[in-house]
N, C-alpha and C. Protein backbone atom coordinates (compact mmCIF):
# COMPACT_ATOMS: atom_id res chain seq x y z
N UNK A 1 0.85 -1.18 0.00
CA UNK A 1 0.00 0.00 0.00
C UNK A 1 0.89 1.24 0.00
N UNK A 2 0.26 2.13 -0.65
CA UNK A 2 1.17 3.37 -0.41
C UNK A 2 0.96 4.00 0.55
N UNK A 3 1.79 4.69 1.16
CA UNK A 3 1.11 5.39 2.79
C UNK A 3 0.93 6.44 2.15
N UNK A 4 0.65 7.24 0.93
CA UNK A 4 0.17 8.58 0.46
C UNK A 4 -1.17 8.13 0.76
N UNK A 5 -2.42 9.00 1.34
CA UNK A 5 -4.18 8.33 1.12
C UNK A 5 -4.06 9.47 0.12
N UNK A 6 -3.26 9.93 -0.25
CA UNK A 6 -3.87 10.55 -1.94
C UNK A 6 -3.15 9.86 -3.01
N UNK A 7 -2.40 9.34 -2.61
CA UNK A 7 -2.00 8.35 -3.99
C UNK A 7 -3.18 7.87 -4.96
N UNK A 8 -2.66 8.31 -6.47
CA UNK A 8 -3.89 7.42 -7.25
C UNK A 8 -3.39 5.64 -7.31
N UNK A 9 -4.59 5.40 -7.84
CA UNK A 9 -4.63 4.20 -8.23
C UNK A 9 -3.78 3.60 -8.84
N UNK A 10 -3.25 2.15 -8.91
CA UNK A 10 -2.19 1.54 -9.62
C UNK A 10 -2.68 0.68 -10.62
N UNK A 11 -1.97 0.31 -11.36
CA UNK A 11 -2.71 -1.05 -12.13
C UNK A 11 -3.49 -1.72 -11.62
N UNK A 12 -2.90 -2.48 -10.66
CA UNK A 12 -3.02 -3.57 -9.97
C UNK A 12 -4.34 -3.51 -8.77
N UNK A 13 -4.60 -1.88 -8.23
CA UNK A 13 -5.62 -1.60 -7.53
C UNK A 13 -6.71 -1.24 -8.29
N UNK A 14 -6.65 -1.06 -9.24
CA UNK A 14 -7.63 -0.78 -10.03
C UNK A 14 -8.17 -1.72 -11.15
N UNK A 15 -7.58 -2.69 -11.36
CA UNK A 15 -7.99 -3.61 -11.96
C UNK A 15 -8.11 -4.84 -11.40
N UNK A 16 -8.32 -5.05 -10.20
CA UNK A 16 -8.68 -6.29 -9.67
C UNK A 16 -7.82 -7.10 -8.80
N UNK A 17 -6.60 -6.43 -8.59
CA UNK A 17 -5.13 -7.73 -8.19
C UNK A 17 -5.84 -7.06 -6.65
N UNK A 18 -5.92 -7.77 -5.63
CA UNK A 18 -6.02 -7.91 -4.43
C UNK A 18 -4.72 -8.14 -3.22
N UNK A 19 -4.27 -7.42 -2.29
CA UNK A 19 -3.46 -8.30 -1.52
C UNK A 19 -3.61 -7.43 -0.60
N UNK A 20 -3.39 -8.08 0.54
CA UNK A 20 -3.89 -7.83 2.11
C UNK A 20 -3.00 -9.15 2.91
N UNK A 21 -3.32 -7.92 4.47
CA UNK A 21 -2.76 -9.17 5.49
C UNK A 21 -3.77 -8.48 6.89
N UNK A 22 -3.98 -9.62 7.85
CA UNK A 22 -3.98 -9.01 8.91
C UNK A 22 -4.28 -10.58 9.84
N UNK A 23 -5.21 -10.20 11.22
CA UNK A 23 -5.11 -11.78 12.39
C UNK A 23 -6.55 -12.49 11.24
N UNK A 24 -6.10 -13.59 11.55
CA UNK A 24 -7.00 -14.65 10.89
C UNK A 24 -7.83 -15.60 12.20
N UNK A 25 -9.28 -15.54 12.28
CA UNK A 25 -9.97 -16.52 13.17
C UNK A 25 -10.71 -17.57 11.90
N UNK A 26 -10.46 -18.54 12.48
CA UNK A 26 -10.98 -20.10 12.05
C UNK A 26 -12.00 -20.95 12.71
N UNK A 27 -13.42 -20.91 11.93
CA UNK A 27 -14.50 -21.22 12.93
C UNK A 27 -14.64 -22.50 11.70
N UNK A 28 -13.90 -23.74 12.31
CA UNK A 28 -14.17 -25.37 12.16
C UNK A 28 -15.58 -25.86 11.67
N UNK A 29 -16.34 -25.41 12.31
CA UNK A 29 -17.50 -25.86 12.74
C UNK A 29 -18.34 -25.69 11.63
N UNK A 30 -17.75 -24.17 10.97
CA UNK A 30 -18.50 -23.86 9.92
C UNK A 30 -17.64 -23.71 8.01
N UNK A 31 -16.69 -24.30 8.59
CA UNK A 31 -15.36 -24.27 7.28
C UNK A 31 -15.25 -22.97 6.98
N UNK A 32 -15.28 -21.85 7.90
CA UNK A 32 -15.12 -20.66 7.20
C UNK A 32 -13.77 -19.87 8.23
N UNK A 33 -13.04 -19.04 7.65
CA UNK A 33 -12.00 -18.02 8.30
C UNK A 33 -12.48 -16.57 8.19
N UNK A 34 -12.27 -16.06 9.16
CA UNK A 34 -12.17 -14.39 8.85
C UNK A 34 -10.91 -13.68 9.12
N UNK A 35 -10.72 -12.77 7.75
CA UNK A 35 -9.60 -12.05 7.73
C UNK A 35 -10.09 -10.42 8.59
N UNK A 36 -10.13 -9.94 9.26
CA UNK A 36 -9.56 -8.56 9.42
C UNK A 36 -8.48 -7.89 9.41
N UNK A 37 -8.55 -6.94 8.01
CA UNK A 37 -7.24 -6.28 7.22
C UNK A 37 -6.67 -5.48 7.82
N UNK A 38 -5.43 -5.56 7.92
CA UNK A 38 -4.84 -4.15 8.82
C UNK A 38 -4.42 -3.20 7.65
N UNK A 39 -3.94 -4.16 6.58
CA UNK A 39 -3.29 -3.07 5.31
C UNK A 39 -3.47 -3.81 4.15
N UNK A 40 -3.52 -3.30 3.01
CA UNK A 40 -3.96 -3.78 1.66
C UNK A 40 -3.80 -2.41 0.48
N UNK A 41 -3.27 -3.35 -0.15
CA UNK A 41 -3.16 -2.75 -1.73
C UNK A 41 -4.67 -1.68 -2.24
N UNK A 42 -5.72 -2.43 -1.72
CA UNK A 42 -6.98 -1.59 -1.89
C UNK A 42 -7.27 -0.78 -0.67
N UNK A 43 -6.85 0.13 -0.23
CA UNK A 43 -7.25 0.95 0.74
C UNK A 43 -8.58 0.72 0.96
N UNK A 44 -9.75 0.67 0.67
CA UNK A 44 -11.10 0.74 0.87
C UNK A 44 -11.29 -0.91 1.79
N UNK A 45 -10.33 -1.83 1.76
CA UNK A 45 -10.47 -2.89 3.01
C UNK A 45 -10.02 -3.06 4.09
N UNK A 46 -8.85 -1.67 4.07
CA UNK A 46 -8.46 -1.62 5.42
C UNK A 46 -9.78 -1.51 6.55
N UNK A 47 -9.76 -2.58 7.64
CA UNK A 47 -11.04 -2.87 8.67
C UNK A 47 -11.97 -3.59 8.43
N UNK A 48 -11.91 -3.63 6.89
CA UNK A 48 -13.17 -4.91 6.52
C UNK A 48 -12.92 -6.55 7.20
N UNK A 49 -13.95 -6.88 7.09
CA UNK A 49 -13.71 -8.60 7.92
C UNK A 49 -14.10 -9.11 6.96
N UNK A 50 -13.27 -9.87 6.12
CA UNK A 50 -13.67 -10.77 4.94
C UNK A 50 -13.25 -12.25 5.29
N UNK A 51 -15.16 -12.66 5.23
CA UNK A 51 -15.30 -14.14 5.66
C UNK A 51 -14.95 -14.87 4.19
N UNK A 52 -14.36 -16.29 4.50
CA UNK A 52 -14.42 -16.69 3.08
C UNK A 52 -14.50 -18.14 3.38
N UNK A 53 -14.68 -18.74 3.00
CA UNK A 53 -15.32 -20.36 3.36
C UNK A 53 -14.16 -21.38 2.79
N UNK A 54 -13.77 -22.73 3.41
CA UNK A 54 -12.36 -23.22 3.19
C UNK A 54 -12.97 -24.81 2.23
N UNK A 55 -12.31 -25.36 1.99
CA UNK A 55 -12.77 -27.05 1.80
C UNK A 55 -10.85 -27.61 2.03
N UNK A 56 -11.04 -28.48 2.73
CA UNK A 56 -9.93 -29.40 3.10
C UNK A 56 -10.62 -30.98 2.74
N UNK A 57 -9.40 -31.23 1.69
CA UNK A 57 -9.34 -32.91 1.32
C UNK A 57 -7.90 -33.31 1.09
N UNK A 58 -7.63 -34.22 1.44
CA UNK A 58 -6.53 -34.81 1.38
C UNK A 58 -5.04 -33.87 1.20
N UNK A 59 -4.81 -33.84 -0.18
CA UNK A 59 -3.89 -32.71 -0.57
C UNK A 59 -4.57 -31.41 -0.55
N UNK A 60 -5.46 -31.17 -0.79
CA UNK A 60 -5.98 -30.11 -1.62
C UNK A 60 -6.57 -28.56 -0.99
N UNK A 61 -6.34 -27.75 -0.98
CA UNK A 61 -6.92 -26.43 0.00
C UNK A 61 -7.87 -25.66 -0.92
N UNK A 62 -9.37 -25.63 -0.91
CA UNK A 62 -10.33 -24.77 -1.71
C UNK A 62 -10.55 -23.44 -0.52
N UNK A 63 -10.19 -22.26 -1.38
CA UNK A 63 -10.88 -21.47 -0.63
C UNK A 63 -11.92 -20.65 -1.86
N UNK A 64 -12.85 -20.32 -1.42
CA UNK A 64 -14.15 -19.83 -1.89
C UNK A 64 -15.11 -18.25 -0.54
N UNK A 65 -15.41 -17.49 -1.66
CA UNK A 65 -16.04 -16.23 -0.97
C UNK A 65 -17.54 -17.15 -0.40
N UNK A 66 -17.57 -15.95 0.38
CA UNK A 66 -18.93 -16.64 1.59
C UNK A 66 -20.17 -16.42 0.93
N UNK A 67 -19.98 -15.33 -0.34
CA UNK A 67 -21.24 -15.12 -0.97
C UNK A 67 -20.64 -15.19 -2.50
N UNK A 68 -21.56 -17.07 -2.77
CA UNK A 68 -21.17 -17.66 -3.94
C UNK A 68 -20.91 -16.50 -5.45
N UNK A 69 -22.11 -15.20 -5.14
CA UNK A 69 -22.31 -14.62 -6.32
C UNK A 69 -20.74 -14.12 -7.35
N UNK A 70 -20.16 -14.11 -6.40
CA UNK A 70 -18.94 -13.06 -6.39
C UNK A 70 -17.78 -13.92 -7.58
N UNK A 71 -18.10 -15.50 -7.45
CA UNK A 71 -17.79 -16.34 -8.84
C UNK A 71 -16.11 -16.53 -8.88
N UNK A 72 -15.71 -16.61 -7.75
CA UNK A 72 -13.92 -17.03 -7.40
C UNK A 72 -14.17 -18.15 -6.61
N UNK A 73 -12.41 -18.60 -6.87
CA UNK A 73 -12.33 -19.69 -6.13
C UNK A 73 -10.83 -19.92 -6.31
N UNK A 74 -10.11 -20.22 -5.24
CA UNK A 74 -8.59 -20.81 -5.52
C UNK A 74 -8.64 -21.53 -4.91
N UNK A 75 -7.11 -22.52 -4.75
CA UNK A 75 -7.22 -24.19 -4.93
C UNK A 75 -6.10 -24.03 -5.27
N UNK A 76 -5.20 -24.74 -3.60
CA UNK A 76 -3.95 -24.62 -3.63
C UNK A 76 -3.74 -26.85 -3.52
N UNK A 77 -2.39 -26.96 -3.76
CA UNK A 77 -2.22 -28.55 -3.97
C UNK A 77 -1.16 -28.57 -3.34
N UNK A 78 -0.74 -29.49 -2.32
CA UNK A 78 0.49 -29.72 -2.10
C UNK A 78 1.13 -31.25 -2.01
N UNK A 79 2.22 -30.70 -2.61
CA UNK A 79 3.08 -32.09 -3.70
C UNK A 79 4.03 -32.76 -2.95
C-alpha cells in the first residue's frame, strides 16, 4: 500500500489484483476463516472482515467467498 491516502490508483488496484494481510480466526465448525485487514493494496479494506469459506481434502486447499455470487475460487495442492 502506499502510505500517500492521496496516492492514485495503480494497475493492480484498479484492476482487480487484491493483496492484504492481517489476524486470521478459524470457525471449524463452519469451514469458514475471517480475515480482518490491517493493510492492503486496496485501501477501501483496510477494517473490513472478509469471511471466506475453506474445503480441506486430502492434498488439496479450496478457498471460496462466503457469498457464492462473487464467482472465485482458488485451490492450492500440495506435492
Amino acid at each position: 500500500m502506499d502510505p500517500d491516502p492521496a496516492a492514485k490508483p495503480t494497475t493492480y488496484t484498479a484492476n482487480g489484483y487484491e493483496a492484504y494481510y492481517g489476524p486470521v480466526e478459524i470457525d471449524e465448525a463452519k469451514n469458514t476463516f475471517t480475515i480482518t485487514v490491517e493493510s492492503s493494496l486496496v485501501r477501501d479494506l483496510i477494517g473490513q472482515k472478509l469471511v471466506r469459506k475453506f474445503q480441506v481434502t486430502e492434498d488439496q486447499l479450496v478457498i471460496l467467498p462466503a457469498d457464492p455470487s462473487e464467482g472465485w475460487r482458488v485451490t492450492y495442492e500440495r506435492f
